[in-house]
Protein backbone atom coordinates (compact mmCIF):
# COMPACT_ATOMS: atom_id res chain seq x y z
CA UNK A 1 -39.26 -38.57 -6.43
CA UNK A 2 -36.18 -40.85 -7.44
CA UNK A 3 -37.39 -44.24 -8.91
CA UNK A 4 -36.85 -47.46 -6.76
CA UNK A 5 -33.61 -49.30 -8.41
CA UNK A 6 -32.04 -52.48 -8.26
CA UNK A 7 -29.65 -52.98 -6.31
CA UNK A 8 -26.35 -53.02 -8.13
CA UNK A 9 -23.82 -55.91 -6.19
CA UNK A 10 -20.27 -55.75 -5.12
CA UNK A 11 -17.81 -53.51 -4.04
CA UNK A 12 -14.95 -51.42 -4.99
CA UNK A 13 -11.53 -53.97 -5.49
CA UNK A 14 -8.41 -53.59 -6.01
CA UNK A 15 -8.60 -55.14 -9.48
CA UNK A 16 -11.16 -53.15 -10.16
CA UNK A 17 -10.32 -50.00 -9.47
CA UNK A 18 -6.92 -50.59 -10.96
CA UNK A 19 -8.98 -51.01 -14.40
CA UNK A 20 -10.36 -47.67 -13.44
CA UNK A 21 -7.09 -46.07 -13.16
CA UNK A 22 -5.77 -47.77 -15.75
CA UNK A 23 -8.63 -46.99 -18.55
CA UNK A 24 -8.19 -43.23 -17.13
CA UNK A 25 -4.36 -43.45 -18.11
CA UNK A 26 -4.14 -45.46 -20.83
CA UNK A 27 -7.20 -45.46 -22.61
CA UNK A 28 -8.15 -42.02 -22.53
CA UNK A 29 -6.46 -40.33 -25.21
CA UNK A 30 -7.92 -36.92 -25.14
CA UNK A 31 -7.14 -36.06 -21.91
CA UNK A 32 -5.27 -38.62 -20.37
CA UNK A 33 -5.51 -38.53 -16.73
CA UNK A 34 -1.77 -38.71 -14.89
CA UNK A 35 -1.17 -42.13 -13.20
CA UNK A 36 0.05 -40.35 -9.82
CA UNK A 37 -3.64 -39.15 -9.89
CA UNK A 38 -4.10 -42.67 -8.26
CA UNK A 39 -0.83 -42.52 -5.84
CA UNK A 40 -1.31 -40.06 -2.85
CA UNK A 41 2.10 -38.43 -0.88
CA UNK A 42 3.58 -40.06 2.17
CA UNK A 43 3.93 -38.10 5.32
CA UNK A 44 7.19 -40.21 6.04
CA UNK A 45 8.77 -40.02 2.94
CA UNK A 46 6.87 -36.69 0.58
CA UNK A 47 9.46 -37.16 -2.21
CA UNK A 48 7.89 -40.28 -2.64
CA UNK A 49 4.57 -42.20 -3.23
CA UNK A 50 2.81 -44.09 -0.78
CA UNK A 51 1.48 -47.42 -0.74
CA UNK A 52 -2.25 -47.89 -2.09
CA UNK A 53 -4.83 -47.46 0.93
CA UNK A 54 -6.13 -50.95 1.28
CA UNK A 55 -5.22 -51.68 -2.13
CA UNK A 56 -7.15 -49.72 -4.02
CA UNK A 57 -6.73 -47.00 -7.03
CA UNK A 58 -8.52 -44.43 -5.63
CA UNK A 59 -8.53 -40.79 -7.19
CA UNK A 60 -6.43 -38.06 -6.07
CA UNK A 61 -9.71 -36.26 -6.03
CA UNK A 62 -13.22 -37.26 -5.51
CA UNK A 63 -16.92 -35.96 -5.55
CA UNK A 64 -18.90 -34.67 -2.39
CA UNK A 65 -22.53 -34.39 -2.37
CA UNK A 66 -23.85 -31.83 0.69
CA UNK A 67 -25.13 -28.51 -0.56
CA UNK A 68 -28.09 -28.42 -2.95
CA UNK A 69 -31.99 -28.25 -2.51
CA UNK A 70 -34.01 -30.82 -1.72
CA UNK A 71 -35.87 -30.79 -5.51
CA UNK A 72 -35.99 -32.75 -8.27
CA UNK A 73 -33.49 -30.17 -10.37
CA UNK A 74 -30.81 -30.59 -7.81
CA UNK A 75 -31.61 -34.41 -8.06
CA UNK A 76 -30.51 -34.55 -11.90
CA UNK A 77 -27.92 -32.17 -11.53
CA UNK A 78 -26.14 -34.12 -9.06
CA UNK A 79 -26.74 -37.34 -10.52
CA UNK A 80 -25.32 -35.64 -14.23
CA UNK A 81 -22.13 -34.22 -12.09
CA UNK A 82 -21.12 -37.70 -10.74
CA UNK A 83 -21.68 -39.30 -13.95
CA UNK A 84 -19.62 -36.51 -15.43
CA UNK A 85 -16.67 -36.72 -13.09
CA UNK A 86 -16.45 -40.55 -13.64
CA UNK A 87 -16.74 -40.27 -17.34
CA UNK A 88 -14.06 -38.38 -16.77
CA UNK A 89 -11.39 -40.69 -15.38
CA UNK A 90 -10.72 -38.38 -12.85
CA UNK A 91 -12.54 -39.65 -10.02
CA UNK A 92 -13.64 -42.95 -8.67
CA UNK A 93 -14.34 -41.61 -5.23
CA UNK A 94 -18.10 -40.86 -4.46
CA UNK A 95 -18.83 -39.14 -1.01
CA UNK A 96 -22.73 -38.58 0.17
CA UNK A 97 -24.40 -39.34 3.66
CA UNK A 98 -28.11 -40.28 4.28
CA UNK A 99 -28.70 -36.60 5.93
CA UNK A 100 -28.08 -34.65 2.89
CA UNK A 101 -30.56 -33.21 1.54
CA UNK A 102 -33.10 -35.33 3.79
CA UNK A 103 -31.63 -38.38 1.73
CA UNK A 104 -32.17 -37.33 -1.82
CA UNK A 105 -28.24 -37.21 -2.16
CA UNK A 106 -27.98 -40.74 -1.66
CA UNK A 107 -30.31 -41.22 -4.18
CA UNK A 108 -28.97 -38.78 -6.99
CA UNK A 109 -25.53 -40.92 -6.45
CA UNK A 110 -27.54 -44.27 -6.57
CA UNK A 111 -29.11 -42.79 -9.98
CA UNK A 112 -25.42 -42.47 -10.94
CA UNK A 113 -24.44 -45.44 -10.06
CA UNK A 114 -26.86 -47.40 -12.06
CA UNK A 115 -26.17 -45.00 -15.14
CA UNK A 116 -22.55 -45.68 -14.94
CA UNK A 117 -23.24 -49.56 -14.73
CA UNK A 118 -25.48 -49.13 -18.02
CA UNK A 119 -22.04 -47.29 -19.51
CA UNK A 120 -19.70 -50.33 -18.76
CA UNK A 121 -18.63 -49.12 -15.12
CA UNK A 122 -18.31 -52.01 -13.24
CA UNK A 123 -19.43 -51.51 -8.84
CA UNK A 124 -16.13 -52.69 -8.66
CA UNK A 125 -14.58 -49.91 -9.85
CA UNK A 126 -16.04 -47.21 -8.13
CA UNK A 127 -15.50 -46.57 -4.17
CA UNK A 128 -18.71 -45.29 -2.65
CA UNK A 129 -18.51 -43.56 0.89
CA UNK A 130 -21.72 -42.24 3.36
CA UNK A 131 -22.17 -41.22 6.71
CA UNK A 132 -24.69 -41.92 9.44
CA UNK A 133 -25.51 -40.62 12.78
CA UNK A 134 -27.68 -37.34 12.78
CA UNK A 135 -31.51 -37.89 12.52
CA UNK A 136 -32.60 -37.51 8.99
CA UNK A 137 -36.15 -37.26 7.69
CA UNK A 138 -36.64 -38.61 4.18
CA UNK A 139 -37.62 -35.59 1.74
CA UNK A 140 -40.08 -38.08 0.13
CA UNK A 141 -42.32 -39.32 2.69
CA UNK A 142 -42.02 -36.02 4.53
CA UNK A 143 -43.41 -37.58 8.47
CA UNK A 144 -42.79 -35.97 11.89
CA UNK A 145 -39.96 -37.12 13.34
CA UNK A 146 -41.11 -37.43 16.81
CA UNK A 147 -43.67 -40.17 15.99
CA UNK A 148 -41.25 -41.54 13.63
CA UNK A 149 -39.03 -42.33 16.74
CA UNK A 150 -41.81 -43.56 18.73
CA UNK A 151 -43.13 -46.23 15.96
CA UNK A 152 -40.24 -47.31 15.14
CA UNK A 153 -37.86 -47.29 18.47
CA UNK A 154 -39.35 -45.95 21.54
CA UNK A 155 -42.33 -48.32 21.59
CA UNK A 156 -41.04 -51.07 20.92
CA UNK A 157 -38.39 -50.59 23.43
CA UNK A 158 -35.22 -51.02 21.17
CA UNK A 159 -34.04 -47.47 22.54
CA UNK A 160 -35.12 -44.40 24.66
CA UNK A 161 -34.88 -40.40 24.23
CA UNK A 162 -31.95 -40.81 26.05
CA UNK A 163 -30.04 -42.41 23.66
CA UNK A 164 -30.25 -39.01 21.13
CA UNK A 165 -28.27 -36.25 21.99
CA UNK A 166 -28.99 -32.58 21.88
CA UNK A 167 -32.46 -34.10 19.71
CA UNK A 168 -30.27 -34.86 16.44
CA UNK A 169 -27.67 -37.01 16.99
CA UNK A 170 -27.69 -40.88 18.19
CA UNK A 171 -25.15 -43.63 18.03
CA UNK A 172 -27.52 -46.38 19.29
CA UNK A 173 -27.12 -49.72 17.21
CA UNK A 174 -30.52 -50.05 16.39
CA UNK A 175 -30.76 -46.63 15.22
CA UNK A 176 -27.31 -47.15 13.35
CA UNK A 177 -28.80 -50.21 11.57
CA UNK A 178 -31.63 -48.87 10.54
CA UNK A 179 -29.96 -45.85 8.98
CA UNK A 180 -27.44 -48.07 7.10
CA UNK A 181 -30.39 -50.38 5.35
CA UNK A 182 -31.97 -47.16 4.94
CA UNK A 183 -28.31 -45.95 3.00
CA UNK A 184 -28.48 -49.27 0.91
CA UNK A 185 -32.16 -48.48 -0.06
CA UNK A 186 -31.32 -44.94 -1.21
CA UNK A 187 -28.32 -45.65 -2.94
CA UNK A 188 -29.80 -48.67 -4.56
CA UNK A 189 -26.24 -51.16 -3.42
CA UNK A 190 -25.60 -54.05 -1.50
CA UNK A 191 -22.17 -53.03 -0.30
CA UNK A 192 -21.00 -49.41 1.35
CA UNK A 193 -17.08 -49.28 0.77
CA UNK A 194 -16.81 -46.54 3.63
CA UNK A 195 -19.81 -45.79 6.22
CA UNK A 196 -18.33 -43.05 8.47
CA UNK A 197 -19.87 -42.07 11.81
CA UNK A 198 -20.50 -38.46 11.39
CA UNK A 199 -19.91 -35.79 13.63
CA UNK A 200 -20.49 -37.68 16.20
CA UNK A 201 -17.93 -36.27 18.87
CA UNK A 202 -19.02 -32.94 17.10
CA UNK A 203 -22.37 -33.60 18.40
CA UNK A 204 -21.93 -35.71 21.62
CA UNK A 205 -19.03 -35.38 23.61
CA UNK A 206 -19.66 -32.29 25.57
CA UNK A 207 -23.48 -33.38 26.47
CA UNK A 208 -22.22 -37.12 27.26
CA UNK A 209 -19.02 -36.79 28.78
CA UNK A 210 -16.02 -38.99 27.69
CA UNK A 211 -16.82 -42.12 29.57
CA UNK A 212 -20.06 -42.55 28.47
CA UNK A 213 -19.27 -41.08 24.73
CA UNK A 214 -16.64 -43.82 24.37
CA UNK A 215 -19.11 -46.54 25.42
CA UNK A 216 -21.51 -45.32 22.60
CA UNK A 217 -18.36 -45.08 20.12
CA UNK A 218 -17.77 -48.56 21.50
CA UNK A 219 -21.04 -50.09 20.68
CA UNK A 220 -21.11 -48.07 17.37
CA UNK A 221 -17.83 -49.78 16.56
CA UNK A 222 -19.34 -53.16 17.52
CA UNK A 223 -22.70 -52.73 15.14
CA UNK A 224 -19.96 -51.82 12.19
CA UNK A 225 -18.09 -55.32 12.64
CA UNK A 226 -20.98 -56.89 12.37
CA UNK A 227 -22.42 -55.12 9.41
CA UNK A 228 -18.93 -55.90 7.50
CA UNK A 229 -19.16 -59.33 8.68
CA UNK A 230 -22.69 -59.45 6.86
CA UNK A 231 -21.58 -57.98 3.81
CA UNK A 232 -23.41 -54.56 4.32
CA UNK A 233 -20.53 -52.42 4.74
CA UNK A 234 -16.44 -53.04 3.77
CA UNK A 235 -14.77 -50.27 5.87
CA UNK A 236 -15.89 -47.87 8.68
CA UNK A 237 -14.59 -44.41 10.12
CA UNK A 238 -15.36 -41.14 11.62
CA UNK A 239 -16.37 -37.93 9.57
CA UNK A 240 -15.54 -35.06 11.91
CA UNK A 241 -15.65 -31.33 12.10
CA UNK A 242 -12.98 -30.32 14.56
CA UNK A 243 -12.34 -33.32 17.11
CA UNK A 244 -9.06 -34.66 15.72
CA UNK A 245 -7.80 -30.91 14.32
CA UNK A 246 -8.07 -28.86 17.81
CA UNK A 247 -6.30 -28.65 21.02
CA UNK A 248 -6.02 -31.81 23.49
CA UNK A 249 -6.95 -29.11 26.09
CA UNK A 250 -10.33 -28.40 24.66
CA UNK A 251 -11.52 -31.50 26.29
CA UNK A 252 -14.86 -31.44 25.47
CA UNK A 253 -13.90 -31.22 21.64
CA UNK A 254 -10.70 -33.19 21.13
CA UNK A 255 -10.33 -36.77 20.73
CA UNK A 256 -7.25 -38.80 20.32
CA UNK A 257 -6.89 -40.99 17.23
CA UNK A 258 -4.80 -43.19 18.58
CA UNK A 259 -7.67 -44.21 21.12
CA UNK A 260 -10.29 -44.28 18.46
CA UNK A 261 -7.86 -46.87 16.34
CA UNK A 262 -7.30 -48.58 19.79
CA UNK A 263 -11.10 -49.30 20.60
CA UNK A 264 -11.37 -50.35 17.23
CA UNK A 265 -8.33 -52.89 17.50
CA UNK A 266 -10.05 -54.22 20.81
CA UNK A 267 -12.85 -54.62 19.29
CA UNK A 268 -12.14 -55.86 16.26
CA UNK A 269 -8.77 -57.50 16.17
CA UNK A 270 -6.09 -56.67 13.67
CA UNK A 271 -7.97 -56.47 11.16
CA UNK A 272 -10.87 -54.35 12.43
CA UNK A 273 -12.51 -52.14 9.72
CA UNK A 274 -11.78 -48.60 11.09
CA UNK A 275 -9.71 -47.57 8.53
CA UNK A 276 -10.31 -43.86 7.66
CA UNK A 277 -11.04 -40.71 8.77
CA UNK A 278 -12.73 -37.11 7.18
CA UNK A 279 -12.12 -33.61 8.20
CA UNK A 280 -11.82 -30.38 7.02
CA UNK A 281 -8.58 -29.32 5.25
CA UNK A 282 -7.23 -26.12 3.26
CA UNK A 283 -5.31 -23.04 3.38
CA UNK A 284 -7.81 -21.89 6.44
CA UNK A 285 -7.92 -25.20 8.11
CA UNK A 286 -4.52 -26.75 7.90
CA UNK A 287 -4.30 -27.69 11.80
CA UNK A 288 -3.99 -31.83 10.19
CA UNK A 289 -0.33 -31.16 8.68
CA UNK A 290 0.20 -28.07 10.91
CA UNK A 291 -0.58 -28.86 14.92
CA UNK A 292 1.44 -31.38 16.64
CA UNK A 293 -1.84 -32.22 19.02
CA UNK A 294 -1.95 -36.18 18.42
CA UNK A 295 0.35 -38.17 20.66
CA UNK A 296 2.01 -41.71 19.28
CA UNK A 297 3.42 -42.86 22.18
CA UNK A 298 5.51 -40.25 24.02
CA UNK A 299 5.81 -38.20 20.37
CA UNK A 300 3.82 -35.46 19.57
CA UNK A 301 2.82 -35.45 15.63
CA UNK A 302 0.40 -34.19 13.42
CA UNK A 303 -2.83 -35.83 12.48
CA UNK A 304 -1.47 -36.76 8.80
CA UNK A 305 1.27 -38.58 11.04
CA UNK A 306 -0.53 -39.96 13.29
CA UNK A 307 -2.93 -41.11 10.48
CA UNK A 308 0.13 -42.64 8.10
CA UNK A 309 1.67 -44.49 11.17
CA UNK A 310 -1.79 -46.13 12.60
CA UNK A 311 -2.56 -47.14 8.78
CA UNK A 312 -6.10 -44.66 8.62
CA UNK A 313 -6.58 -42.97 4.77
CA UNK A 314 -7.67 -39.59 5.48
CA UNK A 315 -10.45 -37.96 2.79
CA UNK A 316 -10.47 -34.08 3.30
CA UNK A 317 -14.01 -32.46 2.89
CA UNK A 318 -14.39 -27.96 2.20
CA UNK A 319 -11.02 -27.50 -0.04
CA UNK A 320 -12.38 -24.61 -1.43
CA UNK A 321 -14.25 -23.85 1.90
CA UNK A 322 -17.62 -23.21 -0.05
CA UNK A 323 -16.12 -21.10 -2.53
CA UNK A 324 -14.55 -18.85 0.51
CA UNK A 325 -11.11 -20.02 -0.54
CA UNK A 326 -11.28 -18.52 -3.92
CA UNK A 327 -8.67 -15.89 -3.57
CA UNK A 328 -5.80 -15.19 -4.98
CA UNK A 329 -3.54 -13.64 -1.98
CA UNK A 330 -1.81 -16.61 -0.26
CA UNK A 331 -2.62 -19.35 -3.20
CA UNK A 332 0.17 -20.37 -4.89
CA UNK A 333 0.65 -20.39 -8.62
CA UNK A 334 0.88 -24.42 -10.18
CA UNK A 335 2.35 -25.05 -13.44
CA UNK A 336 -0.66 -26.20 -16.00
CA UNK A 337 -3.37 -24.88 -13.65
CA UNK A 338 -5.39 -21.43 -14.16
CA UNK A 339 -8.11 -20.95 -12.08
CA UNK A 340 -8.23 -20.49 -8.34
CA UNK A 341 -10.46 -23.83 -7.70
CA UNK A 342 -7.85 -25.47 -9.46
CA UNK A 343 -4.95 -23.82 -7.21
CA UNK A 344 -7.28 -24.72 -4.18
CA UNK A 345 -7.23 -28.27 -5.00
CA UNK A 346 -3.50 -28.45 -6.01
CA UNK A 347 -2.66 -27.22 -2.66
CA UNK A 348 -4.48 -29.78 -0.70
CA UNK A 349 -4.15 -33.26 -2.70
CA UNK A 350 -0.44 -32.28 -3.24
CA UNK A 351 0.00 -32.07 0.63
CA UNK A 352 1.61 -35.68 1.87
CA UNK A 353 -0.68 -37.63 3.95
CA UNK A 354 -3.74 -36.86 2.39
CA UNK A 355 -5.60 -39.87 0.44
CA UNK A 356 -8.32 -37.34 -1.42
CA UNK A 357 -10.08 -34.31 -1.21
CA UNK A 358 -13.71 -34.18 -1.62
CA UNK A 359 -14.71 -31.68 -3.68
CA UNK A 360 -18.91 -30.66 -4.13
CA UNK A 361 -19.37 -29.28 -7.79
CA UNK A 362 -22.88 -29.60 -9.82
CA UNK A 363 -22.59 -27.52 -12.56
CA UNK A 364 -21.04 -29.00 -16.07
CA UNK A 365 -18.63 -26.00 -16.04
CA UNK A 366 -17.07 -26.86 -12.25
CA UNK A 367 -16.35 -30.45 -12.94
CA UNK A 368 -14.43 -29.59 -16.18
CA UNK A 369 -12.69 -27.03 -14.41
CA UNK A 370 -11.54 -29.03 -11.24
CA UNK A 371 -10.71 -32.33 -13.34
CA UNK A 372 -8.21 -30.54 -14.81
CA UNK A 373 -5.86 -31.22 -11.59
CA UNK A 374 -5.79 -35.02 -12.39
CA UNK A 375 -4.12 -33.60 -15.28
CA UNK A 376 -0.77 -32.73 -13.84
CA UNK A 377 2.01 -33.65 -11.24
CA UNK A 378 1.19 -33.01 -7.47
CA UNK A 379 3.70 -30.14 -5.91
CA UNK A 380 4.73 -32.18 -2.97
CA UNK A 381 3.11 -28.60 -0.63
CA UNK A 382 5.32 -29.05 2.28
CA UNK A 383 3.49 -28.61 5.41
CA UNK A 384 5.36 -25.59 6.63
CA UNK A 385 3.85 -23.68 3.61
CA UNK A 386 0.59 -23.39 5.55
């Protein structure tokens, strides 16, 4: 079992992740990590750098935390990677949600976190991203789930079965609150930089229909206004599967993006917090830069342009597709990088419109092998090479 921690205060800045980049530039002699690391591509303009997504230095690469078992040797070994990768000065990006490994990951990244802070890594410096939305028992106080539910939501009448779909999904606000104090308990902060919604068309829209799927999304929404408003949470968005990358006539799959940013903007004014997006992206799954199936307007673009022109950062999840990716037919050669996990992330951080690729990696080997990247230019991929 992971130790109760204090809970470390603040929230990634500007300023301070600037210090991050700039320590991982400047400072680190050995290995000097590239300042461009901490510039992604534009879509409009790919022979050129884009402006900083809500001001902050974020890595050209960051950290995901999904596969692994639900023991305490995973536990360190997760904990040691992110430590590692920060250490590093390759990445300040940190991606977990509460459902992985029935909420142990959250807790390996809070043991990081409070490492790091022990090291002279200041909260500030370091963005921190989870998800919410599926049902997610807690590896250590193993209960039934059922009974769970009907202590804690049924009963006293704050929700009904009706409100989870397919038994593993719900978008209800009291369910959404309690899973986000549950997220600042495991990861042992006061502030979540990034709390996506996760999968939730993935998991809802076919069983709800779109009316009443965009009244949950709408309420969802709502409970993530206030939580920033209270300090719990900075940003929110949607981690997705396939919704934004397929077809707009696979209805019961597809959602705009434009309509997601536009509930948002109703509900939260100009400055509402929706402000990023995840979804798969690599040489397999390339439909964001490749399939014109998001509509601005009367024009037909891509999801990265969509994304760039409605001011979302998109974070890519599976670049090396769980290892399925590492191939050498159709992976192009880079300049300065050898092996095929380091082609695999080349590839996708180099392609415009992309903020940062999450990338899972526990073993001491993998993160010195796919820091390397930070080490040299992006390739500016065009699109058309997918």
């Amino acid at each position: 079992m992971i130790a109760c921690l204090e809970c470390l205060s603040g929230f990634a800045t500007p300023e301070g992740t600037a210090t991050f980049a700039r320590n991982a530039t400047e400072n680190n002699v050995d290995s000097p990590v590239l300042a461009s690391h901490f510039q992604p591509l534009s879509v409009a303009a790919p022979s050129t750098e884009s402006i900083l997504w809500q001001g902050l230095s974020l890595s050209g690469l960051g950290i995901g935390t999904y596969l692994g078992q639900a023991d305490e040797e995973t536990n360190l070994l997760v904990s040691q990677a992110v430590i590692a990768s920060v250490e590093s000065g390759a990445i300040n990006v940190i991606d977990t949600a509460i459902n992985y490994r029935y909420q142990l990951a959250e807790r390996s990244v809070g043991e990081a976190l409070h490492a790091l802070s022990k090291k002279g890594y200041s909260r500030e410096q370091i963005f921190v991203s989870t998800k919410n939305g599926y049902l997610s028992p807690d590896a250590d106080q193993p209960v039934d789930m059922k009974t769970w539910f009907d202590a804690t939501f049924f009963t006293p009448g704050l929700m009904t079965p009706d409100d989870i779909a397919g038994g593993i999904h719900c978008m209800h606000p009291a369910f959404l609150e309690n899973q986000l104090n549950q997220s600042l308990s495991n990861l042992s902060i006061d502030t979540i930089d990034l709390m996506y919604l996760h999968n939730a068309a993935e998991s809802q829209l076919e069983t709800t229909g779109r009316t009443l799927f965009m009244e949950r999304l709408r309420q969802a929404f709502t409970f993530y206004e206030q939580a920033r408003n209270t300090g719990k949470i900075r940003y929110y968005g949607m981690a997705t599967w396939d919704c934004f990358r397929c077809d707009p006539a696979e209805a019961t799959r597809y959602l705009s993006l434009e309509s997601v940013v536009s509930l948002a903007r109703a509900i939260g004014g100009e400055n509402h917090g929706f402000r990023a997006i995840q979804l798969p992206f690599n040489r397999a799954f390339s439909e964001a830069a490749t399939l014109k199936n998001q509509l601005l307007g009367s024009q037909h673009v891509t999801l990265l342009e969509a994304a760039e022109a409605l001011g979302i950062g998109v974070f890519t999840s599976v670049p090396l597709l769980q290892k399925q990716l590492l191939q050498p037919q159709g992976l192009p050669s880079y300049p300065g990088l050898e092996s095929l996990s380091q082609r695999c992330l080349q590839q996708v951080r180099s392609t415009p419109g992309i903020l940062c690729p999450l990338v899972g990696h526990k073993h001491p080997s993998h993160v010195a092998d796919n820091i390397q990247v930070s080490r040299v230019p992006r390739q500016q991929v065009a699109h058309a090479a997918y």
